[in-house]
Protein backbone atom coordinates (compact mmCIF):
# COMPACT_ATOMS: atom_id res chain seq x y z
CA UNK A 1 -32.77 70.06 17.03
CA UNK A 2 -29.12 69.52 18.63
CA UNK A 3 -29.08 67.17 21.36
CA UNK A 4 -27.31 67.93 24.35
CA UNK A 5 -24.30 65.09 24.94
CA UNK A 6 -25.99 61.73 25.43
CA UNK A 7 -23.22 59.92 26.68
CA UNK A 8 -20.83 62.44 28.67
CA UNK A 9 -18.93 59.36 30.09
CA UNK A 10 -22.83 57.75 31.12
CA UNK A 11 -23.35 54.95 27.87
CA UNK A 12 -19.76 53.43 27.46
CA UNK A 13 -17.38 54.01 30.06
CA UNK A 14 -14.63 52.05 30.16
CA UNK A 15 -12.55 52.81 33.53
CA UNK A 16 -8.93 52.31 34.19
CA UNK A 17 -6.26 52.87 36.45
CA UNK A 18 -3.17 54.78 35.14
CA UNK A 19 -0.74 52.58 36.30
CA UNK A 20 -1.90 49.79 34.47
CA UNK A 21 -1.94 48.74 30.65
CA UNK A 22 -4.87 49.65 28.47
CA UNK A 23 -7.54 46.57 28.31
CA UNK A 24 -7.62 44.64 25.37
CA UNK A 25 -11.77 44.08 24.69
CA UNK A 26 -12.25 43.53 20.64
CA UNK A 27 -15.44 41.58 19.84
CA UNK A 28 -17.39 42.02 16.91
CA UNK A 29 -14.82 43.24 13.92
CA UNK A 30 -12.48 41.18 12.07
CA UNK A 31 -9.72 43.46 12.38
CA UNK A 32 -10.41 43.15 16.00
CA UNK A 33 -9.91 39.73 16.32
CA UNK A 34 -6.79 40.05 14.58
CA UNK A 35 -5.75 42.36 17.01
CA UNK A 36 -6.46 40.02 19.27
CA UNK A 37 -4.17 36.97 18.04
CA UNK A 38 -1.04 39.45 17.88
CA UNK A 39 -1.31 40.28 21.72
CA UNK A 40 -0.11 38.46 24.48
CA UNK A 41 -1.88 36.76 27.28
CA UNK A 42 -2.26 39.07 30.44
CA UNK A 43 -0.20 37.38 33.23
CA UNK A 44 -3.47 37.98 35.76
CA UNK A 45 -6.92 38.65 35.74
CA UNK A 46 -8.71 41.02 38.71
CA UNK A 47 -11.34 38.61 40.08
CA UNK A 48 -9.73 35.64 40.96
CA UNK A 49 -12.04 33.88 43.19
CA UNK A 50 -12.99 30.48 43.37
CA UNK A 51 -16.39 28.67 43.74
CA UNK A 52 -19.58 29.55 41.63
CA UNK A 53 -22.60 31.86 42.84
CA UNK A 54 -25.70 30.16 42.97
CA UNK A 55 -27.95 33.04 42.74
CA UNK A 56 -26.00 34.06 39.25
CA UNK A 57 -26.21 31.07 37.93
CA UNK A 58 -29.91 30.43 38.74
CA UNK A 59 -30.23 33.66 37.12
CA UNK A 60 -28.16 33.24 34.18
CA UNK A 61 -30.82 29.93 33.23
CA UNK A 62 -33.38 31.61 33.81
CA UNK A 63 -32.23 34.29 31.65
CA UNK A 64 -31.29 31.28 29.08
CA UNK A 65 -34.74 29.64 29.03
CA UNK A 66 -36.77 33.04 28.73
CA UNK A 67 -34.69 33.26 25.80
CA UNK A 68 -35.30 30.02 24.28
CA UNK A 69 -39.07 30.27 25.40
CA UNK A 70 -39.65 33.59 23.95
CA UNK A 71 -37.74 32.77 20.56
CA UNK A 72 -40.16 29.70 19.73
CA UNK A 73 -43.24 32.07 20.59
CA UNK A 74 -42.33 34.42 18.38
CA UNK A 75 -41.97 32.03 15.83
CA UNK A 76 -44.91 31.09 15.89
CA UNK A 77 -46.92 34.38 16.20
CA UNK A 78 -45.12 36.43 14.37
CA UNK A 79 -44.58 34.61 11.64
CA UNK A 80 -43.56 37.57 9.25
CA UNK A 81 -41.49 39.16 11.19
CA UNK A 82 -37.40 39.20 11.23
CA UNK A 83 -36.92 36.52 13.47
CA UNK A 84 -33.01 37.11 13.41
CA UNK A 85 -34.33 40.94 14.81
CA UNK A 86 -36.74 39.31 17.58
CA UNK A 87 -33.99 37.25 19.00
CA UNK A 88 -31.39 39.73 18.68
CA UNK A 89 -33.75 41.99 20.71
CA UNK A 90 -34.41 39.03 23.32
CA UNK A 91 -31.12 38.64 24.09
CA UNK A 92 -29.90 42.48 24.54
CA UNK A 93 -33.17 42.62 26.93
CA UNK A 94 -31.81 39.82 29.03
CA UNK A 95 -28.47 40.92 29.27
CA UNK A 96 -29.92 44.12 30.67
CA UNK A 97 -31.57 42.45 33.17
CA UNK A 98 -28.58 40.12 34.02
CA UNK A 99 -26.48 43.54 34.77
CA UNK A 100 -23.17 45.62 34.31
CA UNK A 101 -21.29 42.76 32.63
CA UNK A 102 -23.38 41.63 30.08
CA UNK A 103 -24.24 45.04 28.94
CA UNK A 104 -20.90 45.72 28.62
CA UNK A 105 -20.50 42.31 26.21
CA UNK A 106 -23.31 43.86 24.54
CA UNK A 107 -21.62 47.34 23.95
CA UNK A 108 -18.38 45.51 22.87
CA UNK A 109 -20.61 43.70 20.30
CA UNK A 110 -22.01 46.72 18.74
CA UNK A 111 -18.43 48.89 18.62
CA UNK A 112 -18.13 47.69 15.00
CA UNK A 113 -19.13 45.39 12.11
CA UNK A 114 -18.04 42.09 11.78
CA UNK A 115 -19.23 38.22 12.00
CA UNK A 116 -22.28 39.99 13.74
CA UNK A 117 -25.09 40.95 11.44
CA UNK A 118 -25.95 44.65 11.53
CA UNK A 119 -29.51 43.50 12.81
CA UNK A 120 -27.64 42.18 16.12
CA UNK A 121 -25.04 45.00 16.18
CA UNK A 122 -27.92 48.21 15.64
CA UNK A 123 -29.64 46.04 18.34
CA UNK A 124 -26.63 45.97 20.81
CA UNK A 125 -25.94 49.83 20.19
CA UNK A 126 -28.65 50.09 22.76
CA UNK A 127 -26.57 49.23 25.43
CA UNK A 128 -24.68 51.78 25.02
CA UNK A 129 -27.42 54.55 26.43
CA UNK A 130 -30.41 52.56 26.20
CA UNK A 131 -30.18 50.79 29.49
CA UNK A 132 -32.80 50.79 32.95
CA UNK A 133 -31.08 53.66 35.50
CA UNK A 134 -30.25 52.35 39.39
CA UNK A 135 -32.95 53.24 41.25
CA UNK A 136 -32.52 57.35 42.53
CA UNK A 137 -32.79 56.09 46.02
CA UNK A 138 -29.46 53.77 45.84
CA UNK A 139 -27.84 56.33 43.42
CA UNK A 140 -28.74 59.53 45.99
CA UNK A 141 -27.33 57.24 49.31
CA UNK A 142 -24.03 56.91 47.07
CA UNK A 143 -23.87 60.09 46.23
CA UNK A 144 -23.87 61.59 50.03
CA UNK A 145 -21.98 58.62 51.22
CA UNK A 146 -18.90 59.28 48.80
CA UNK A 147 -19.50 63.45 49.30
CA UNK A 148 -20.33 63.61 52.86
CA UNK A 149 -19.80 67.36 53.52
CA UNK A 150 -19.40 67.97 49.78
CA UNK A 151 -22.53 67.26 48.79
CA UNK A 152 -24.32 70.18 49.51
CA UNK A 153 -22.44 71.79 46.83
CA UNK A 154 -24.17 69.76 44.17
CA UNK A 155 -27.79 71.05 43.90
CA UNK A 156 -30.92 70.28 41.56
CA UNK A 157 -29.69 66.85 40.99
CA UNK A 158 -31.60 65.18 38.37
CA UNK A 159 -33.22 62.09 39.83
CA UNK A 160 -33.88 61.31 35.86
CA UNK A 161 -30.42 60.45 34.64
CA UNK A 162 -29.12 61.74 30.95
CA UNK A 163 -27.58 58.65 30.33
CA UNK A 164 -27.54 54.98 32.11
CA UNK A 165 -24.91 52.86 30.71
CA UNK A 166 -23.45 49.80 32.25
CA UNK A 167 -20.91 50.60 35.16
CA UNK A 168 -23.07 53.87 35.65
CA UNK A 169 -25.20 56.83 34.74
CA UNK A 170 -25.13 60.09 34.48
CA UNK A 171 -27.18 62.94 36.16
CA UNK A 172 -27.24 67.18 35.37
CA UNK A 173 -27.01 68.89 38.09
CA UNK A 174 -26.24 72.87 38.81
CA UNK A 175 -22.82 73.71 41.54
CA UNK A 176 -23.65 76.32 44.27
CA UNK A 177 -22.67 79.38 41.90
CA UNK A 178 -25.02 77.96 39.29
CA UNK A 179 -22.71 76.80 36.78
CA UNK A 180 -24.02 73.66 34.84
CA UNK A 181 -22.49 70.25 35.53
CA UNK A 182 -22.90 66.39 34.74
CA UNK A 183 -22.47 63.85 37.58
CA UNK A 184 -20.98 60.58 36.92
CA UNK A 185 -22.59 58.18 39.58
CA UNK A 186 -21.42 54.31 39.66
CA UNK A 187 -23.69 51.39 39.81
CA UNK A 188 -24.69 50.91 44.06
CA UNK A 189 -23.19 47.34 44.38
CA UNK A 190 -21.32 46.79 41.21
CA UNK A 191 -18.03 45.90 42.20
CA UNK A 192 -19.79 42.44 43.61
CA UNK A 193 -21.78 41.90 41.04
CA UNK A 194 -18.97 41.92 38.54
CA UNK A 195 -16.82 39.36 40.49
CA UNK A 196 -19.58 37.06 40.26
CA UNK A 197 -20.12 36.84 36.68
CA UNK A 198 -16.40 36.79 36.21
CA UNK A 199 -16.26 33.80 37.96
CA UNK A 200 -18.94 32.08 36.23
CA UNK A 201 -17.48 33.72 32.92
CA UNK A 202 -14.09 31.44 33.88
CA UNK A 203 -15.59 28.44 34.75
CA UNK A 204 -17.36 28.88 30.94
CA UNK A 205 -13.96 29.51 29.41
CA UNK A 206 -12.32 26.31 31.39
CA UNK A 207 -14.90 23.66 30.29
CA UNK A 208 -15.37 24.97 26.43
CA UNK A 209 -11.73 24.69 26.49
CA UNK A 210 -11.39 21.35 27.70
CA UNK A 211 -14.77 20.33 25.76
CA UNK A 212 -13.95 21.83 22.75
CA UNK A 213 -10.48 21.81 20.94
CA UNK A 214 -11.79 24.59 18.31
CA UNK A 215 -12.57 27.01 21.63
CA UNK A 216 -9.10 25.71 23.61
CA UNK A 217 -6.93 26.86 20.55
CA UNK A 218 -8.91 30.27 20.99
CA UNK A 219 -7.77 30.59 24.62
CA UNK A 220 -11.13 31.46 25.76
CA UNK A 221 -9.24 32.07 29.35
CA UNK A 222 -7.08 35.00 27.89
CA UNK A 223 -10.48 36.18 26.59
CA UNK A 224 -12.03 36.27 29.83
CA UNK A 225 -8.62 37.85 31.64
CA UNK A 226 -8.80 40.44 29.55
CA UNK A 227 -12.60 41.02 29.70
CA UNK A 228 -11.93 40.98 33.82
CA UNK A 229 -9.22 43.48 33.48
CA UNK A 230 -11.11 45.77 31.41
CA UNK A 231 -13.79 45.98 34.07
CA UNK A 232 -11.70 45.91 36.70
CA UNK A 233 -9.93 49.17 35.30
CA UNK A 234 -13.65 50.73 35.09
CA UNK A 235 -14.11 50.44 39.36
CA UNK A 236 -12.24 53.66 40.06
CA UNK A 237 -13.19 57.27 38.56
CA UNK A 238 -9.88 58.97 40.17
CA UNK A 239 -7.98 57.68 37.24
CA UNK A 240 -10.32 59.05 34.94
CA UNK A 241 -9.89 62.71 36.24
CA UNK A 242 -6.01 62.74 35.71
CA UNK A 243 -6.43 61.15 32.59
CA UNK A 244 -8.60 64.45 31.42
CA UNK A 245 -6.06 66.41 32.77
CA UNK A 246 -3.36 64.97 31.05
CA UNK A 247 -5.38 64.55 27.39
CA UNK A 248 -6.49 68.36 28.28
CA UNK A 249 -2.49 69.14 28.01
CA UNK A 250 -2.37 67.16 25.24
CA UNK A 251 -4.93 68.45 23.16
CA UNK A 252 -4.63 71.92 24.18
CA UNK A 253 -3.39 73.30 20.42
CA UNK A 254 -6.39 71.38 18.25
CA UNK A 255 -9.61 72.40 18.37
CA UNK A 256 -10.35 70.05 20.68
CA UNK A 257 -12.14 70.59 23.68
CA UNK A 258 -11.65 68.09 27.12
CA UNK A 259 -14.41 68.99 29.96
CA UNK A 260 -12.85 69.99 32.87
CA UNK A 261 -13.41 67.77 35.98
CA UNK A 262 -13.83 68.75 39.58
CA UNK A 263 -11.73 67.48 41.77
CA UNK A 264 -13.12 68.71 45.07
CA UNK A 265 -16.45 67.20 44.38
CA UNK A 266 -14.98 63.69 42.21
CA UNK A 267 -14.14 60.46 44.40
CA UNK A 268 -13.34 56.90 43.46
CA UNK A 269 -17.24 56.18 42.43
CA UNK A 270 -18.40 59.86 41.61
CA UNK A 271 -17.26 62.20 38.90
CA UNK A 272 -18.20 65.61 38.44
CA UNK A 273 -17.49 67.31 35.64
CA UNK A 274 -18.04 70.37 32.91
CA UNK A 275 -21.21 70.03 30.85
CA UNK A 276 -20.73 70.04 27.59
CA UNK A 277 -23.63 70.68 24.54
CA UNK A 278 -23.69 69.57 21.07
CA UNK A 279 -24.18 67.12 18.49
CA UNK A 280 -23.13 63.45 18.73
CA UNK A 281 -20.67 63.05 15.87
CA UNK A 282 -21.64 60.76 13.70
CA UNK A 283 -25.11 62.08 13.85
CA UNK A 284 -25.08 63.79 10.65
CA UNK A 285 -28.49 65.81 10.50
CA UNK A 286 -27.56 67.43 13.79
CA UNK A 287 -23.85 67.86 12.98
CA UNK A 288 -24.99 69.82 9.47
CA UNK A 289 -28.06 71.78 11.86
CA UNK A 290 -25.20 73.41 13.72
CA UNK A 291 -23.92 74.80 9.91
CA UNK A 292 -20.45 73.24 10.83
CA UNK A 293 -18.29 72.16 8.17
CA UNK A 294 -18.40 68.33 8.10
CA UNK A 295 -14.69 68.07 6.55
CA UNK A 296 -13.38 70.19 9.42
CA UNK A 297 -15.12 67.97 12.07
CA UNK A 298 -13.46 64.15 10.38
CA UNK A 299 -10.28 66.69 10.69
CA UNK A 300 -10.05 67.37 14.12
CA UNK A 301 -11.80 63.40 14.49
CA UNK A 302 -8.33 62.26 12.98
CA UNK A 303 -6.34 65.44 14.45
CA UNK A 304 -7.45 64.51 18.37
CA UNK A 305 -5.97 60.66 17.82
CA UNK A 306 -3.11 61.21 15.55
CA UNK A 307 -1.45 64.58 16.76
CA UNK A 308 -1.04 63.86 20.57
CA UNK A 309 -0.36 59.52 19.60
CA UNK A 310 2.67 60.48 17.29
CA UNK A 311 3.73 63.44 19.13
CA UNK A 312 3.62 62.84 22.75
CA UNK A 313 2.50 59.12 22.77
CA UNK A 314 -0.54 60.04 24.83
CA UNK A 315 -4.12 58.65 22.87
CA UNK A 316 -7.47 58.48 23.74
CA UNK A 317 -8.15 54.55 23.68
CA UNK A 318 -12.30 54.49 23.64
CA UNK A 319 -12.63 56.96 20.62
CA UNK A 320 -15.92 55.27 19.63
CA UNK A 321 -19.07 58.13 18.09
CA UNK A 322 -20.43 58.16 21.66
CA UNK A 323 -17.62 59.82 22.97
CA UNK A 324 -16.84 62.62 20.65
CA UNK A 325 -19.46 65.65 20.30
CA UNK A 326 -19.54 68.28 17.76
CA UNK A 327 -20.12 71.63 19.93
CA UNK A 328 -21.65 74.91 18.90
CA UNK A 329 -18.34 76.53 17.66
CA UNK A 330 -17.19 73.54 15.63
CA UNK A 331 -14.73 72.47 18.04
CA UNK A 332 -14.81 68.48 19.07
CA UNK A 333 -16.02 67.53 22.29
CA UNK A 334 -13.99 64.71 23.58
CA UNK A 335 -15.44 62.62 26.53
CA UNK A 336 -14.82 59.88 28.63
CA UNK A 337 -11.17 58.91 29.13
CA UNK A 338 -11.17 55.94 31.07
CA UNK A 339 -9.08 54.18 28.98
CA UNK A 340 -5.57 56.16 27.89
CA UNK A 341 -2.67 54.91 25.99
CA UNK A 342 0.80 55.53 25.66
CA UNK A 343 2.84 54.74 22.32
CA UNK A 344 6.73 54.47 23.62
CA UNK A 345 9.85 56.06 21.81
CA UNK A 346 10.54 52.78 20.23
CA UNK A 347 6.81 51.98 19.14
CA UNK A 348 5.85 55.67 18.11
CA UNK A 349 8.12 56.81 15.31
CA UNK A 350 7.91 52.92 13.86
CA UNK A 351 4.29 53.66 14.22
CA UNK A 352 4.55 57.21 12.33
CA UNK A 353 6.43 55.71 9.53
CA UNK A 354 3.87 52.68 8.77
CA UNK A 355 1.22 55.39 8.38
CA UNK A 356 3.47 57.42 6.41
CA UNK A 357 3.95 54.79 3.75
CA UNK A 358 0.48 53.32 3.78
CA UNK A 359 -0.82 57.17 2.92
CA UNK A 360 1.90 57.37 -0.10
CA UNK A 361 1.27 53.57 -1.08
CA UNK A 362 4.29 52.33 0.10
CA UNK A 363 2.82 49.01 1.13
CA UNK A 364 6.67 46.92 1.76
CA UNK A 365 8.06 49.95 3.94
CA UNK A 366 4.58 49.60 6.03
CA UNK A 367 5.48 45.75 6.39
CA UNK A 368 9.12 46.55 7.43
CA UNK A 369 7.76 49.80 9.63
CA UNK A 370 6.06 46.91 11.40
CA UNK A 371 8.93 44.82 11.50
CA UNK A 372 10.80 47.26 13.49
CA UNK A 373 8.73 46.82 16.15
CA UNK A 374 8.25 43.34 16.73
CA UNK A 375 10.45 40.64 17.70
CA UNK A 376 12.18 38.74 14.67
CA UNK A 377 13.85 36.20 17.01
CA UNK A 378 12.45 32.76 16.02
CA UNK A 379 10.16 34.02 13.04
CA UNK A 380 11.41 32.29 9.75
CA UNK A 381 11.88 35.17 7.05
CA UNK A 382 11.85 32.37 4.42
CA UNK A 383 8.38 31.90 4.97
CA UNK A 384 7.64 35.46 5.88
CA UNK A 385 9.24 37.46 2.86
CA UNK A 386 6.87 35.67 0.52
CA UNK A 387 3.42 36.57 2.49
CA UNK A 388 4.73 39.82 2.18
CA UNK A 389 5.42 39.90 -1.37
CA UNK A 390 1.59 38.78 -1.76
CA UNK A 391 0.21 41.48 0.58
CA UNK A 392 2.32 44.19 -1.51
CA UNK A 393 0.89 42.62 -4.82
CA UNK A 394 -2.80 42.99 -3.32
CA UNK A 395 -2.29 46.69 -2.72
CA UNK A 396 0.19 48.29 -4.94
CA UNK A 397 -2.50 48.72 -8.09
CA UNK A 398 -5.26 49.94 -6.30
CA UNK A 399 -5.57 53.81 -6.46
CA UNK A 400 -5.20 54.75 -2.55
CA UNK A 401 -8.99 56.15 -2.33
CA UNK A 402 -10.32 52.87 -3.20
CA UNK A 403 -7.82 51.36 -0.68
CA UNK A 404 -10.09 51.29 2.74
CA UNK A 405 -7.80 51.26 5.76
CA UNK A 406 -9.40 48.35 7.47
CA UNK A 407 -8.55 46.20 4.38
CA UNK A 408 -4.90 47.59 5.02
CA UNK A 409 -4.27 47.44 8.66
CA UNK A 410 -6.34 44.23 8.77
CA UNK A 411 -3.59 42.45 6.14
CA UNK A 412 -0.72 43.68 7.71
CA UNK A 413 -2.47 42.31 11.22
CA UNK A 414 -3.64 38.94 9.43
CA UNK A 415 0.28 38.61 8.50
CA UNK A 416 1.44 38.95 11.88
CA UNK A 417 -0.63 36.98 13.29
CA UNK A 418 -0.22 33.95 10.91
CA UNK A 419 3.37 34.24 11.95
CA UNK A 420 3.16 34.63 15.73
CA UNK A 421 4.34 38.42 16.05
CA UNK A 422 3.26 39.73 19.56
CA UNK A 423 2.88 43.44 18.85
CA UNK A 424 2.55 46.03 21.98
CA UNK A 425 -0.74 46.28 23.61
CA UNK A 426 -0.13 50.21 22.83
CA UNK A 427 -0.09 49.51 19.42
CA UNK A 428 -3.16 47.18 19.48
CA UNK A 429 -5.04 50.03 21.24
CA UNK A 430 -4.13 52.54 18.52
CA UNK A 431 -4.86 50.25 15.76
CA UNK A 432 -8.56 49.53 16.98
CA UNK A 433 -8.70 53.35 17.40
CA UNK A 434 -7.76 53.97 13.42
CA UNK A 435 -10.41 51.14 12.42
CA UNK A 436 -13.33 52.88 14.66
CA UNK A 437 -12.51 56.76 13.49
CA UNK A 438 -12.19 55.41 9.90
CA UNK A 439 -16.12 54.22 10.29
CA UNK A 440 -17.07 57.71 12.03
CA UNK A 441 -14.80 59.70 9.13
CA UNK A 442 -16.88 58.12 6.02
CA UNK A 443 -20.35 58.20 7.95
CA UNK A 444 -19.61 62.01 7.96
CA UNK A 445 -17.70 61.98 4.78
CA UNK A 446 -18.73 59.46 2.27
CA UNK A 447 -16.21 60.86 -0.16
CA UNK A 448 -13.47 60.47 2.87
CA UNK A 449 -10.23 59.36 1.82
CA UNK A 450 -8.40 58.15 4.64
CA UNK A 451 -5.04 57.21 3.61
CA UNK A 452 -4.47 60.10 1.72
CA UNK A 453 -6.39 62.62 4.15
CA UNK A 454 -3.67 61.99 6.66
CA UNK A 455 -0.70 62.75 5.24
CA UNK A 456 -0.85 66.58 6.38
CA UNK A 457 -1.96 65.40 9.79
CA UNK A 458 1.22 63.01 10.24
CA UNK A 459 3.34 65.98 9.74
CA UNK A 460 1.13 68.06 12.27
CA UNK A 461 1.98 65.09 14.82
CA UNK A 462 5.93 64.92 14.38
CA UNK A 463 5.75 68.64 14.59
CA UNK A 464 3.14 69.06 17.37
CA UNK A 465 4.31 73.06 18.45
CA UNK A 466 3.64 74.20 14.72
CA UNK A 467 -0.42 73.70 15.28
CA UNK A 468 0.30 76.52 18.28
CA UNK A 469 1.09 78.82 15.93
């Protein structure tokens, strides 16, 4: 059976303004961390308040020593069980009932492998659309509060929602002519709840840094700007709608379908938009029910990130398997576009050419493609050129399919990280993107290839008008 969207912009929705630069949140992957250490610091954060909220941080023990408590229990009673499972599933259930920003640690702790075992990171994917609705009652007074008039032109409004996810949750409902919609609602008394934890999340990041030298060298307060930002940029959904717009435009030659958003009936916490129906994309049993083509669908995966990135400079920035769908005519549903990214004129065709010689195994131009686009001002070359000799050594006898482009992208990272390159935030954004379709690509593909399955794709994106035709 094909299951209608679960997440249409409900389980993971990062927000963000369009004037502003896309967040930087990577927890839970290597390669993410690396992406990390190449950025630099955000020069503010969004919830810059001072004192600490009692209430939260009565909450946050209690939360602590239900934890603790229920962890020795179950070591006790349930002796046979995985106990690395039990508390995994302890904490996700607290951090539900703490709120909106530790569900939304949780979901950045499931986006991929990494120090995380896969028992904690299945167990985090929960957040994602596993997690307890806002009451109807607070949810319906928000709804006629930000429609007023309007709202009478949203009828049979599900009081069960499709999807609950952390900053809000999504409800069907039918327009006045009967056509089929979804109704993006945000969380009744979120925006306050978020500036308290992010206060308490700073005072955290301040004493582990003064307590611990090991945390201070991590910058824990970058961490925690960026974090702030990220939710900051998920308060308004008016950003959201001329994001689809513009990624609509964008996509408009693949087959790649963007549902279209309401404007007359969207505000800055309620989002109407086009219903969409189909498979989730990495769900492979449902994908192959719909008798679609499974090599076609990692196709227009890569296709709806690559082609509009490399062309335009326009990317979808959250391309994680909750957002994409596989519809009934084999086109990809893409959803949720909070977070958009722009590669520049400088960054892009640097950015085309590393991919270009990592597909043909040209490991040293992919070094120097990065090189154009960083900074060599006060980097020593005599310490760099022989890293990179190494890295080219590591790579240049493997066959490219048994090359995995995490190992890749996470050396060339590793390199420029060692040696204090600050690469653009674009970049960062489209280089988490590549790790996270490369994971979707082989769950649907085993036999995927992606260095070499790109190749035709590049030249798609320098010569966007050709895929018209």
């Amino acid at each position: 059976m094909v299951a209608a969207h679960p997440l249409q912009g409900g389980g993971k929705d990062p927000r963000r303004r369009r004037e502003r630069p896309p967040s930087r949140r990577f927890f839970g992957d290597p390669c993410l961390f690396m992406l990390r250490n190449v950025t630099k610091p955000p020069a503010s954060h969004p919830f810059n308040r001072s004192g600490l909220p009692l209430t939260r941080v009565i909450a946050l023990a209690l939360a602590a020593a239900r934890i603790v408590v229920g962890t020795a229990l179950d070591r006790l009673t349930r002796r046979g069980a995985d106990a690395d499972a039990l508390l995994a599933h302890r904490v996700r259930k607290a951090f539900e009932r703490l709120g909106p920003t530790f569900v939304k640690a949780g979901q950045l702790m499931s986006s991929s492998a990494g120090p995380l075992s896969q028992t904690w990171v299945n167990e985090m994917a929960h957040c994602r659309d596993d997690v307890p609705p806002a009451p109807w009652r607070s949810v319906s007074e928000l709804l006629a509060e930000e429609l007023g008039a309007n709202r009478a032109e949203l009828v049979d409004v599900d009081p069960e929602p499709l999807a609950a996810g952390s900053m809000a949750q999504v409800h069907t409902a039918r327009l006045a002519d009967g056509t089929p919609v979804v109704v993006k609602v945000q969380r009744p008394g979120l925006e306050k709840l978020l500036s308290e934890d992010i206060r308490l999340l700073r005072t955290a990041a301040r004493l582990a840094a003064r307590f611990s030298s090991a945390c201070a060298a991590a910058n824990p307060m970058a961490l925690v700007d960026d974090f702030a930002r990220g939710l900051e940029e998920q308060l308004s959904f008016r950003g959201e709608a001329a994001n689809a717009r513009g990624m609509a435009l964008a996509l408009s030659f693949l087959p790649v379908k963007v549902p279209a958003v309401y404007e007359e009936l969207s505000t800055e916490r309620v989002l109407v938009m086009e219903r969409l129906r189909g498979a989730r994309a990495d769900d492979v049993e449902a994908v192959e029910g719909l008798g679609i083509d499974r090599s076609h669908v990692v196709e227009s995966v890569i296709s709806a990130l690559l082609v509009p990135a490399l062309g335009s400079g326009v990317f979808h920035a959250d391309m994680h398997p909750g957002n994409m769908l596989v519809l009934d005519d084999g086109r990809l549903g893409l959803l949720d576009f909070g977070v958009i990214a722009h590669l520049d004129d400088i960054v892009r065709p640097a950015t085309s050419d590393l991919l270009a010689a990592l597909a043909e195994g040209r490991f040293g131009d992919a070094v120097m493609a990065m090189f154009q686009i960083v900074d060599p001002s006060g980097i020593d070359l005599t310490s760099v050129i022989p890293q990179v000799q190494a890295l080219i050594g590591e790579f240049i006898d493997k066959p490219l399919a048994g090359i995995d482009v995490r190992d890749a992208i996470g050396a060339i990272l590793q390199l420029a990280s060692r040696n204090g390159f600050a690469l653009p935030e674009s970049l960062v954004a489209f280089f988490k993107q590549m790790l996270y379709i490369s994971g979707l690509c082989r769950t649907l593909s085993p036999d995927f290839d992606v260095l070499g399955d790109i190749a035709p794709i590049l030249g798609l994106a320098r010569e966007p008008e050709l895929a018209a035709a």
